[in-house]
Protein backbone atom coordinates (compact mmCIF):
# COMPACT_ATOMS: atom_id res chain seq x y z
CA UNK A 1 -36.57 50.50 12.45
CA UNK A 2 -34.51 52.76 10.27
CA UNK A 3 -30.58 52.18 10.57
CA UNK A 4 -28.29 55.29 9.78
CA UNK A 5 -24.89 55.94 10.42
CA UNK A 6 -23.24 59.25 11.48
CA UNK A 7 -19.73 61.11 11.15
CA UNK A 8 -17.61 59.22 13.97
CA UNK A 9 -15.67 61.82 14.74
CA UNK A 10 -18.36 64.44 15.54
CA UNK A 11 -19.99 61.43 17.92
CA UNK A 12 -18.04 60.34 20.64
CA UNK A 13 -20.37 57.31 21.69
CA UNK A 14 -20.02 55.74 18.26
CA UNK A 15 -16.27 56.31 18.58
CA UNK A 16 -16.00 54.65 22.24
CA UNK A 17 -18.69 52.00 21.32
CA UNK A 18 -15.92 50.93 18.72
CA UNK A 19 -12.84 50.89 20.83
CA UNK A 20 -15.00 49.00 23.72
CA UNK A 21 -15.68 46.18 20.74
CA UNK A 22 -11.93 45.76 20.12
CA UNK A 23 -9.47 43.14 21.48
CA UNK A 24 -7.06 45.59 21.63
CA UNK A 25 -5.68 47.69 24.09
CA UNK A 26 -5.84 51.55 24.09
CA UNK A 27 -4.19 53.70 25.77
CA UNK A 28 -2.73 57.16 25.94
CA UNK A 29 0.82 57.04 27.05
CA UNK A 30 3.64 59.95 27.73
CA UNK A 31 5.94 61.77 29.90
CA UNK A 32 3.30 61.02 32.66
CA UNK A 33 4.03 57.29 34.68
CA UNK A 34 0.20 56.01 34.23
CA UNK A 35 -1.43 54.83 31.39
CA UNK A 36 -4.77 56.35 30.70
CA UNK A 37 -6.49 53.31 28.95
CA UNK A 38 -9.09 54.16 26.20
CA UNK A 39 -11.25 51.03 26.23
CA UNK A 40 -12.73 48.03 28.32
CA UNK A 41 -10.26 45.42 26.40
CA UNK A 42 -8.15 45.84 29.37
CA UNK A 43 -10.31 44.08 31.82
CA UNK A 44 -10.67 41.16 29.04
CA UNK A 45 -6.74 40.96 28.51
CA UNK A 46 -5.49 41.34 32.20
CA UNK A 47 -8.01 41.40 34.36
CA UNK A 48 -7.47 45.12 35.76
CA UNK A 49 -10.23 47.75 35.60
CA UNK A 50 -9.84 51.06 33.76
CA UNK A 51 -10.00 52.86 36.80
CA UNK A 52 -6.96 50.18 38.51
CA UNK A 53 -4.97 50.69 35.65
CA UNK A 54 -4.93 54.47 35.69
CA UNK A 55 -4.26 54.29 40.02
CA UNK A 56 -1.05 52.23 39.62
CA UNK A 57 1.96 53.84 37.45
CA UNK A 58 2.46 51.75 33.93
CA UNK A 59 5.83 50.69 35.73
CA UNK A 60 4.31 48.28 38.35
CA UNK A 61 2.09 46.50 35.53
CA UNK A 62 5.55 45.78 33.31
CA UNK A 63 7.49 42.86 34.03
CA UNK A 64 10.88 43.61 35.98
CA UNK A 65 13.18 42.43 33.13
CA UNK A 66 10.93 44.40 30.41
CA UNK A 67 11.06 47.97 32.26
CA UNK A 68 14.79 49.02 31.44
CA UNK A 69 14.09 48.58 27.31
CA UNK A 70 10.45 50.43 27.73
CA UNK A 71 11.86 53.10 29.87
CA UNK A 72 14.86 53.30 26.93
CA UNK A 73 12.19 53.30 24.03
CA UNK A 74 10.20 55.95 25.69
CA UNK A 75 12.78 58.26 26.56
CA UNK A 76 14.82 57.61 22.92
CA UNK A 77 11.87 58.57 20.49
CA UNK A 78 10.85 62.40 19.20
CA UNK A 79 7.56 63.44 17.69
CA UNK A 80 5.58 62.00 14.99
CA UNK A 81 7.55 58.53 15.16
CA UNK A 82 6.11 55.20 15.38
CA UNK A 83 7.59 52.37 17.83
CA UNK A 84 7.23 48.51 18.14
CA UNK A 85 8.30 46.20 21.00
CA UNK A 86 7.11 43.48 23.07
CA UNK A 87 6.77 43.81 26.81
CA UNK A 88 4.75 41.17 29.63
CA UNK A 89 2.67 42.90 31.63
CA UNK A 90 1.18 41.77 34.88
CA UNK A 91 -2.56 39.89 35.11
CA UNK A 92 -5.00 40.14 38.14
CA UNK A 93 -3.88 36.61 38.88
CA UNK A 94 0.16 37.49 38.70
CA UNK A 95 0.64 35.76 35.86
CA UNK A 96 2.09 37.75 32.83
CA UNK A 97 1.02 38.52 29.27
CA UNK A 98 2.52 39.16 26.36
CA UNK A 99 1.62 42.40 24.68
CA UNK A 100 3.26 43.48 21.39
CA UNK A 101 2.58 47.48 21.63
CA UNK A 102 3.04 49.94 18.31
CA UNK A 103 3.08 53.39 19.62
CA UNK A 104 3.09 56.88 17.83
CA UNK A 105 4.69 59.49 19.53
CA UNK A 106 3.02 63.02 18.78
CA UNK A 107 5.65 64.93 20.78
CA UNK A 108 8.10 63.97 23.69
CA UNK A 109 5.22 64.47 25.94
CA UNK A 110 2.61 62.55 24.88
CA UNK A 111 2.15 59.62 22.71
CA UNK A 112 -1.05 57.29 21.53
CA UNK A 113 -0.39 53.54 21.78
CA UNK A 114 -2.29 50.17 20.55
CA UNK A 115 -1.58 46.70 22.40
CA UNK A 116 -2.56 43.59 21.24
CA UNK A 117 -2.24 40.18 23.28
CA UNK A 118 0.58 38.03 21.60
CA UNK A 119 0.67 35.18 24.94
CA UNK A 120 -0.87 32.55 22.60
CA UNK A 121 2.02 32.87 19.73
CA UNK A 122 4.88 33.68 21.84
CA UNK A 123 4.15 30.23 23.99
CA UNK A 124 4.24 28.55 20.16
CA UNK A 125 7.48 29.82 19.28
CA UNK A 126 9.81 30.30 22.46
CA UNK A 127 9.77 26.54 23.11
CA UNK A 128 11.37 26.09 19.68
CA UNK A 129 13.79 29.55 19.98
CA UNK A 130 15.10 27.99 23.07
CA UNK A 131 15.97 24.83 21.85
CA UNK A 132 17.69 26.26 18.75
CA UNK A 133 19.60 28.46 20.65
CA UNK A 134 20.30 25.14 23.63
CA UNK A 135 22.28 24.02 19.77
CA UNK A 136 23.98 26.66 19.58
CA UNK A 137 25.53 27.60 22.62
CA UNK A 138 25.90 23.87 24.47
CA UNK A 139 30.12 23.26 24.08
CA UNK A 140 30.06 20.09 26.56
CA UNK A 141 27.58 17.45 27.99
CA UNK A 142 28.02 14.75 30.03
CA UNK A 143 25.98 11.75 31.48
CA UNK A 144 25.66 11.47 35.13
CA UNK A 145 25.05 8.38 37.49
CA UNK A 146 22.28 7.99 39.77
CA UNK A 147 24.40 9.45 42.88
CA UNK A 148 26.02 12.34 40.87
CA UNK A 149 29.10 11.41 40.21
CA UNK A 150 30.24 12.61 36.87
CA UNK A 151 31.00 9.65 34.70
CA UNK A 152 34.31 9.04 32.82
CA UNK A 153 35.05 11.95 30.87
CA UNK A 154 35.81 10.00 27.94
CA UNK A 155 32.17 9.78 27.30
CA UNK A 156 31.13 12.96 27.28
CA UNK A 157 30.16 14.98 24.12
CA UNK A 158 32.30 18.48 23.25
CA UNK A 159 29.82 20.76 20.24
CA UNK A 160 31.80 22.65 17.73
CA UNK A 161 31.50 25.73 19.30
CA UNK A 162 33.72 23.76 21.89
CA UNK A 163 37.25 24.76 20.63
CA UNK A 164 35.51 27.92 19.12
CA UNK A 165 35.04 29.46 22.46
CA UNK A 166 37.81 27.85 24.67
CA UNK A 167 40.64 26.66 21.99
CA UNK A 168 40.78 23.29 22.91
CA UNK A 169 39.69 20.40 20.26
CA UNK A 170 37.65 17.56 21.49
CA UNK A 171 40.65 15.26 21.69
CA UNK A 172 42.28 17.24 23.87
CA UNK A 173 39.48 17.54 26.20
CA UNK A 174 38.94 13.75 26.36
CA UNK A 175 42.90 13.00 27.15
CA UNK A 176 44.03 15.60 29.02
CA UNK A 177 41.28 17.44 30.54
CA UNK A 178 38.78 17.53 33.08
CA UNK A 179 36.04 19.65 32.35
CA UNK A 180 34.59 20.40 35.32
CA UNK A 181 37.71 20.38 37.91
CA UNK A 182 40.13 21.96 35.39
CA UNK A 183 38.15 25.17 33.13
CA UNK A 184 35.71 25.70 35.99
CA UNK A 185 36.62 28.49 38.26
CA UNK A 186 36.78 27.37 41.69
CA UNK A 187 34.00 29.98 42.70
CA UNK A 188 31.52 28.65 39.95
CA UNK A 189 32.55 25.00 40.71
CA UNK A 190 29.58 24.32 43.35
CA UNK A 191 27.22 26.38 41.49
CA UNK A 192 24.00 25.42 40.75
CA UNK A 193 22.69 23.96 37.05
CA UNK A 194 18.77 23.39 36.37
CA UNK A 195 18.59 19.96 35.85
CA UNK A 196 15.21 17.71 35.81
CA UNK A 197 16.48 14.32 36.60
CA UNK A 198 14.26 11.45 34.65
CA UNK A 199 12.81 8.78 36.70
CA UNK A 200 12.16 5.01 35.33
CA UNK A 201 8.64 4.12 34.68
CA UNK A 202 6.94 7.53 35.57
CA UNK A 203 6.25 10.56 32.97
CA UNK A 204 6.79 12.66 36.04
CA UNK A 205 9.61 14.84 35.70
CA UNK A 206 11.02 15.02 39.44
CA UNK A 207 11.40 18.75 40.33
CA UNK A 208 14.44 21.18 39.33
CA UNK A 209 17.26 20.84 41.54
CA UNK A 210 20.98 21.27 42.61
CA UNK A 211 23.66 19.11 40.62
CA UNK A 212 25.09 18.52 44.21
CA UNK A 213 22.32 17.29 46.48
CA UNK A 214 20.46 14.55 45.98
CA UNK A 215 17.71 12.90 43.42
CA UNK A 216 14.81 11.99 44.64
CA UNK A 217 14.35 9.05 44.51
CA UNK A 218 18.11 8.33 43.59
CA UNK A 219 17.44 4.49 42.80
CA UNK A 220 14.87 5.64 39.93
CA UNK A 221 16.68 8.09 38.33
CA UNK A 222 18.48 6.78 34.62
CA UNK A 223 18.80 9.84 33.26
CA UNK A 224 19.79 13.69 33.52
CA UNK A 225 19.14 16.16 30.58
CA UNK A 226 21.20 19.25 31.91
CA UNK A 227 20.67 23.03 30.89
CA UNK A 228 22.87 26.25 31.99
CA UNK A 229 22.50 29.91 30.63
CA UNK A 230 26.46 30.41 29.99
CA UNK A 231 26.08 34.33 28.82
CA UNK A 232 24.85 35.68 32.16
CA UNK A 233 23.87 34.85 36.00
CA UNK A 234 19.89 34.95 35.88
CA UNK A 235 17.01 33.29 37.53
CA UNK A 236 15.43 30.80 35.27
CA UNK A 237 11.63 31.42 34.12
CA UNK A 238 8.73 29.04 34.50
CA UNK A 239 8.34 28.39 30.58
CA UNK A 240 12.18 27.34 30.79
CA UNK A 241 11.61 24.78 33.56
CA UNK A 242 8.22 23.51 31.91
CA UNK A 243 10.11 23.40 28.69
CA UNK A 244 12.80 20.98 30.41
CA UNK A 245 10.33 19.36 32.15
CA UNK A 246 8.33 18.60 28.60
CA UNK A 247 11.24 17.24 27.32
CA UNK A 248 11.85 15.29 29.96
CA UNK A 249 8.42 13.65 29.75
CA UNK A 250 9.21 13.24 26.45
CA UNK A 251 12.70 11.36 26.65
CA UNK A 252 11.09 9.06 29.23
CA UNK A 253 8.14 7.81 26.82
CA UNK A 254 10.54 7.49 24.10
CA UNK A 255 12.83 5.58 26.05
CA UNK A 256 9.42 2.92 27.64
CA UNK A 257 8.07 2.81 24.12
CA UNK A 258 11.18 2.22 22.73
CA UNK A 259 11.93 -0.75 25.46
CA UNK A 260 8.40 -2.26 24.40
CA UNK A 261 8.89 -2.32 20.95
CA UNK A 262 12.33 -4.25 21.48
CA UNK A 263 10.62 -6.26 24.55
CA UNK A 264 7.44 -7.27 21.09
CA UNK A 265 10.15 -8.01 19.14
CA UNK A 266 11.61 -10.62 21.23
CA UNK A 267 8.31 -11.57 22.65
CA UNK A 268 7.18 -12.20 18.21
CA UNK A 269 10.53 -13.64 18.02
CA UNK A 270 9.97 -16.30 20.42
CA UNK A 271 6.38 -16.93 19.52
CA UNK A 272 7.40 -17.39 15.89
CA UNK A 273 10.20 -19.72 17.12
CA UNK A 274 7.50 -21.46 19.08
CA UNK A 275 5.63 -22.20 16.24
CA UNK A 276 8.51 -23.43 14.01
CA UNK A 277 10.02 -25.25 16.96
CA UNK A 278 9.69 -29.03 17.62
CA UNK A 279 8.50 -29.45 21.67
CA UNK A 280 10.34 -32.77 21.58
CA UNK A 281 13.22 -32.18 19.85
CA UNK A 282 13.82 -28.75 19.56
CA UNK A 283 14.77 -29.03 16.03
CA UNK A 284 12.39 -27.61 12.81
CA UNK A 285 8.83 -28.87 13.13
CA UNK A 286 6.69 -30.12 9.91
CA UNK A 287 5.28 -26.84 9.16
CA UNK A 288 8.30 -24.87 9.01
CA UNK A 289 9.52 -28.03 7.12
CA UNK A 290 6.75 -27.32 4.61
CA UNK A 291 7.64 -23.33 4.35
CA UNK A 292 10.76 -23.62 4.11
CA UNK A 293 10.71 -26.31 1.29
CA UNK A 294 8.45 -24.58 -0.72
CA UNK A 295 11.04 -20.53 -0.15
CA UNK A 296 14.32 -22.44 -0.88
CA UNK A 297 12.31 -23.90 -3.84
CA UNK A 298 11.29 -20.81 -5.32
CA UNK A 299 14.80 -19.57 -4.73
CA UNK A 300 16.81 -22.39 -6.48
CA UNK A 301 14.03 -22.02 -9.32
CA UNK A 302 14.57 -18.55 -9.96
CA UNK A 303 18.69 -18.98 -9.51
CA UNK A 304 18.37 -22.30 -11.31
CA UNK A 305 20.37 -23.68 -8.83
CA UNK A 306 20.16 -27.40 -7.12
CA UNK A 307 18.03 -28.18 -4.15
CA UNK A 308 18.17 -31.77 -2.07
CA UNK A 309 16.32 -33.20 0.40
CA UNK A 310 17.00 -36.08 2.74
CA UNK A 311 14.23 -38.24 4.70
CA UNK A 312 15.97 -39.99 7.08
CA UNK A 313 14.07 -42.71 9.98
CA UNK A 314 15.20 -44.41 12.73
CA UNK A 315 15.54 -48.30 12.43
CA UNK A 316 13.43 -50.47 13.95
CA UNK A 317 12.67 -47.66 16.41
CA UNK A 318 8.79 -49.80 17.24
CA UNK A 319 11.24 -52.05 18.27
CA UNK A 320 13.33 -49.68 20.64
CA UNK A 321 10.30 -48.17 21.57
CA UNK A 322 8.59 -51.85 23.03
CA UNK A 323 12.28 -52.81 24.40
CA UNK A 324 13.29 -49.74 26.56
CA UNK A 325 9.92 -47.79 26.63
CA UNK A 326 8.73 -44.56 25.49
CA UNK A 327 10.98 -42.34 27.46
CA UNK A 328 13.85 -43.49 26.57
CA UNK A 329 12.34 -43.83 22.80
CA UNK A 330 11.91 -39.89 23.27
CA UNK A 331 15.49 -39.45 24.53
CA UNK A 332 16.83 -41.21 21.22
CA UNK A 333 14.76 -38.81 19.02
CA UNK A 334 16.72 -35.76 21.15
CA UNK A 335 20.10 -37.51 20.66
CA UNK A 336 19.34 -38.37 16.87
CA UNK A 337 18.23 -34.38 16.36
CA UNK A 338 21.29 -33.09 18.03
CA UNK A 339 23.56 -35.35 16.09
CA UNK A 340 21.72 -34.52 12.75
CA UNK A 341 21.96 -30.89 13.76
CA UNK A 342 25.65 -31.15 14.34
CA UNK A 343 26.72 -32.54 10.82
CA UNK A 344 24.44 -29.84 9.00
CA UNK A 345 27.28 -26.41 8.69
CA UNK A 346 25.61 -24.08 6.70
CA UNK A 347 23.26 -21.36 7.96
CA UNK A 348 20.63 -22.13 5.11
CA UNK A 349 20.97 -25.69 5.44
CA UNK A 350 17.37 -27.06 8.05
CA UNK A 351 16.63 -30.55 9.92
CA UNK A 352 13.33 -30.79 10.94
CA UNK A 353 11.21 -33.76 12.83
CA UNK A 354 9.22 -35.15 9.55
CA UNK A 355 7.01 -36.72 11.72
CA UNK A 356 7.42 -39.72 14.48
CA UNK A 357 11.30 -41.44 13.74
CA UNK A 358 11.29 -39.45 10.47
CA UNK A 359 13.73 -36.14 9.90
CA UNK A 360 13.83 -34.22 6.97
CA UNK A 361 17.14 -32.70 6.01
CA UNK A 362 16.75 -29.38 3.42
CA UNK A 363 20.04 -28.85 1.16
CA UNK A 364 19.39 -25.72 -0.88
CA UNK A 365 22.50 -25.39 -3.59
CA UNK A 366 23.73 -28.51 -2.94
CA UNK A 367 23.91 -31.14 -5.86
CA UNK A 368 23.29 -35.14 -5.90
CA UNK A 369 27.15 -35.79 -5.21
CA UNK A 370 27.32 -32.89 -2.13
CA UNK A 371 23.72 -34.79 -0.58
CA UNK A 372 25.00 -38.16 -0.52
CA UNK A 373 28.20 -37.11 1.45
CA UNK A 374 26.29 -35.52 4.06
CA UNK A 375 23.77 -38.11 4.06
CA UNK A 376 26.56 -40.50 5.13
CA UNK A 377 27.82 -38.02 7.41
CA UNK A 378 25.02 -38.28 9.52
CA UNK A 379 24.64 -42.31 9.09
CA UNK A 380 28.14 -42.45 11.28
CA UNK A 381 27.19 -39.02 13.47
CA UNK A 382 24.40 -40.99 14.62
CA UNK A 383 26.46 -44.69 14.76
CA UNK A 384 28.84 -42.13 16.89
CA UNK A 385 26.39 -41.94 19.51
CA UNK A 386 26.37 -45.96 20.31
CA UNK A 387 22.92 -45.75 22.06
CA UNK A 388 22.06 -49.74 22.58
CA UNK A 389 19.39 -50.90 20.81
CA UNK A 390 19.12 -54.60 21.19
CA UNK A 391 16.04 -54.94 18.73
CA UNK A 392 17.62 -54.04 15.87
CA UNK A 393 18.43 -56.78 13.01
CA UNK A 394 21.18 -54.52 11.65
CA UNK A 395 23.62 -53.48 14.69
CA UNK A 396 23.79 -53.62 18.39
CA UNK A 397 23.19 -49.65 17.86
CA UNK A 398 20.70 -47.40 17.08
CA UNK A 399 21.05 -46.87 12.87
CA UNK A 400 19.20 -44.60 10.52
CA UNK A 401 18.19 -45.26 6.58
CA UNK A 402 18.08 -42.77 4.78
CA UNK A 403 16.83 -41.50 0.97
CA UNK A 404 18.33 -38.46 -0.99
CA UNK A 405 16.85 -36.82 -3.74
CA UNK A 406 18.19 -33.73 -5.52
CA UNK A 407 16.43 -31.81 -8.03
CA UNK A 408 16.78 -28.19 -9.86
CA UNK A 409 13.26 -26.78 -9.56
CA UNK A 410 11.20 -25.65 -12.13
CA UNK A 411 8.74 -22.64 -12.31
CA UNK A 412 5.94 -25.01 -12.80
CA UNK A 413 7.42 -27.99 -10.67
CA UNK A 414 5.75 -29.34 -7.50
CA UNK A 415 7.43 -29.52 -4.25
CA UNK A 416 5.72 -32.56 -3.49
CA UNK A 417 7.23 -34.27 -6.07
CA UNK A 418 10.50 -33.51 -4.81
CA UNK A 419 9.34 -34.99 -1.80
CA UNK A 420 7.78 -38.37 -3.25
CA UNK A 421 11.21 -39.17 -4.85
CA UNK A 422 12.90 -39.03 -1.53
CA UNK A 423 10.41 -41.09 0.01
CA UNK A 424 10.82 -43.65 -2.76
CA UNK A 425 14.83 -43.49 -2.40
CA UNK A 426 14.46 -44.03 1.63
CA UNK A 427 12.16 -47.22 1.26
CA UNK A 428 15.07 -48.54 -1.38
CA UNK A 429 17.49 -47.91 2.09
CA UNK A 430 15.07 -50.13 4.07
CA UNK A 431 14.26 -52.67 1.00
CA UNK A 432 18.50 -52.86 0.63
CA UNK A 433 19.30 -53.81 4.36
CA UNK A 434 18.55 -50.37 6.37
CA UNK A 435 21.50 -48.49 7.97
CA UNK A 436 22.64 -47.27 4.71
CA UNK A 437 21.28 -44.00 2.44
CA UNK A 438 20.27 -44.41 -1.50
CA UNK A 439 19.79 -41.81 -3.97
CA UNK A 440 17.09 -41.37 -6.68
CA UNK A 441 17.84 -38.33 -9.18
């Protein structure tokens, strides 16, 4: 088949055929109140007919608020000029489009005019436009409680543009002021704001409303984002109230993630206590014993700095345990952490159960001399407690012995070294009489 093309201007089917193919709207447009549309993109963009659009003037397609400024372009322009503005215009279904329209006028009478559909972009951009402009004009905000009562006006926020517009400062708002009873005139005092109250545990915005009546339901509601159009009286548009309502959705899952993340963090902070903690005593267990040896001894390496470490064990405590039984053995070991726990005063300074009768005190930055009083210090803490302990060779009381060691670490020492030498000094306490401490450098 052989393909040719013609001279589109001396064949009108070609020329029609080409409009009919574009998204576009054409139209011829004048002095006279209907359009006379050009093409079939009409039915595609709103949903009319060519033959519907040309029954109904242009003026009952055109949104209400659009048809002063078209009426004013039309009427303003001479011959041979080109204009561009934005209008909605109505669909089938009564929603409303966006149409940016460029129009050359050939004379006052008549006029040929293009339309293209600009719904998409404009619902991109106004949700931003309004909240740039919400910056700019909002002067005051304040929070309100869950049965509308304005709260103390002390906490409420005042914007620059605050003393720019009324000529008061935000202190003098705060002290001597009240915003809404004071500046308010009394006729605009019960007037109605577009709020969309936030309810607790639902991404459900509850509908817009009056800042008077009630929220439904009251006992949900925690919070109240407020907007009001200052410059004029007007009846706000559905994108406004989805807008709010968007935002609203948005401030609630903020709010519930930001409530799980804290209620993780407490829930990781009391698993990883969990795991540190001794069931019995409630003091340091062995493993966070054995981390926290082996961080304070990288520390004191790097610092060159002391580090000492006491094993202390409970004398005789077979004894106490065959004497008064196991429950009352486990009611010692409390006592004895507590009292241990007690003496210790710095923050980086850990008791932990060792194992059995056997506590482990760590002393980063503390030296032989500093170890050996606080070793002594808990000796008499624990003497303090006078629990009975009628098995003992050493005292009617239950005693501890304990061994000190004190060491400044080296990059290529071994904890358990550190270790060893305190378990050597604590079997010289029991060797030497018990209830006493002994030191090995």
């Amino acid at each position: 088949m052989k393909l040719y093309f013609q001279d589109a201007t001396t064949d009108l089917t070609h020329l029609q055929a080409l409009l009919d193919l574009s998204g576009e709207l054409f139209c011829l447009w004048g002095s006279d109140p209907y359009w006379q549309p050009l093409n079939c993109a009409w039915e595609r963009v709103l949903g009319w007919t060519v033959d519907e659009v040309r029954a109904q003037p242009w003026i009952e397609f055109v949104h209400p608020e659009d048809v002063p400024s078209s009426l004013a372009t039309m009427e303003s322009c001479v011959g041979e000029t080109v204009r561009e503005f934005e209008q909605r215009c109505r669909h089938r279904d009564g929603s409303y489009r966006w149409l940016a329209w460029r129009v050359l006028f050939i004379n006052e009478n008549s006029a040929c005019a293009v339309a293209q559909d600009i719904t998409d972009q404009r619902l991109i951009k106004q949700p931003d436009q309004m909240l740039s402009e919400l910056t700019l004009e909002c002067v005051f905000s304040t929070k309100m409680t869950s049965d509308n009562q304005e709260m103390a006006k002390n906490d409420a926020f005042y914007s620059a543009r605050w003393q720019e517009i009324l000529g008061y400062t935000e202190d003098e708002a705060k002290n001597h002021l009240d915003a809404c009873a004071t500046l308010v005139h009394p006729e605009n005092q019960g007037r109605e704001l577009g709020f969309v109250p936030i309810r607790q545990g639902s991404r459900d915005a509850v509908g817009w409303g009056n800042a008077t009546g009630e929220f439904f339901p009251a006992s949900h509601v925690w919070g109240l984002p407020i907007a009001d159009h200052s410059r004029a009286c007007r009846q706000w548009q559905p994108l406004e109230t989805e807008l709010m309502a968007s935002l609203g959705n948005q401030l609630v899952i903020a709010t519930q993630q930001a409530e799980l993340y804290q209620q993780m963090a407490l829930a990781n902070q009391e698993l990883q206590r969990l795991a540190w903690c001794d069931c019995l005593t409630q003091i340091a267990n062995r493993r966070r014993f054995d981390e926290y040896l082996k961080q304070e001894w990288g520390k004191c390496a790097g610092e060159q700095m002391p580090l000492s470490l006491l094993l202390c064990d409970v004398d005789f405590f077979k004894v106490y345990n065959d004497t008064y039984g196991h429950q009352a053995g486990d009611e010692c070991l409390k006592q004895v952490a507590a009292a241990i726990s007690q003496v210790l005063k710095r923050p980086v300074d850990l008791v932990a159960r060792y194992g059995g009768e056997e506590f482990a005190v760590v002393l980063p930055g503390t030296d032989l001399q500093g170890a050996m009083g606080v070793a002594e210090a808990i000796l008499e803490a624990v003497k303090a407690l006078a629990i009975p302990h009628a098995g003992s060779a050493v005292s009617d009381f239950v005693t501890l012995s304990a061994g000190v060691a004190t060491v400044v670490p080296a990059a290529n020492g071994c904890v358990a070294d550190l270790i060893a030498t305190a378990d050597r000094a604590l079997y010289q306490a029991k060797t030497r009489g018990r209830d006493r401490c002994f030191a090995d450098a």
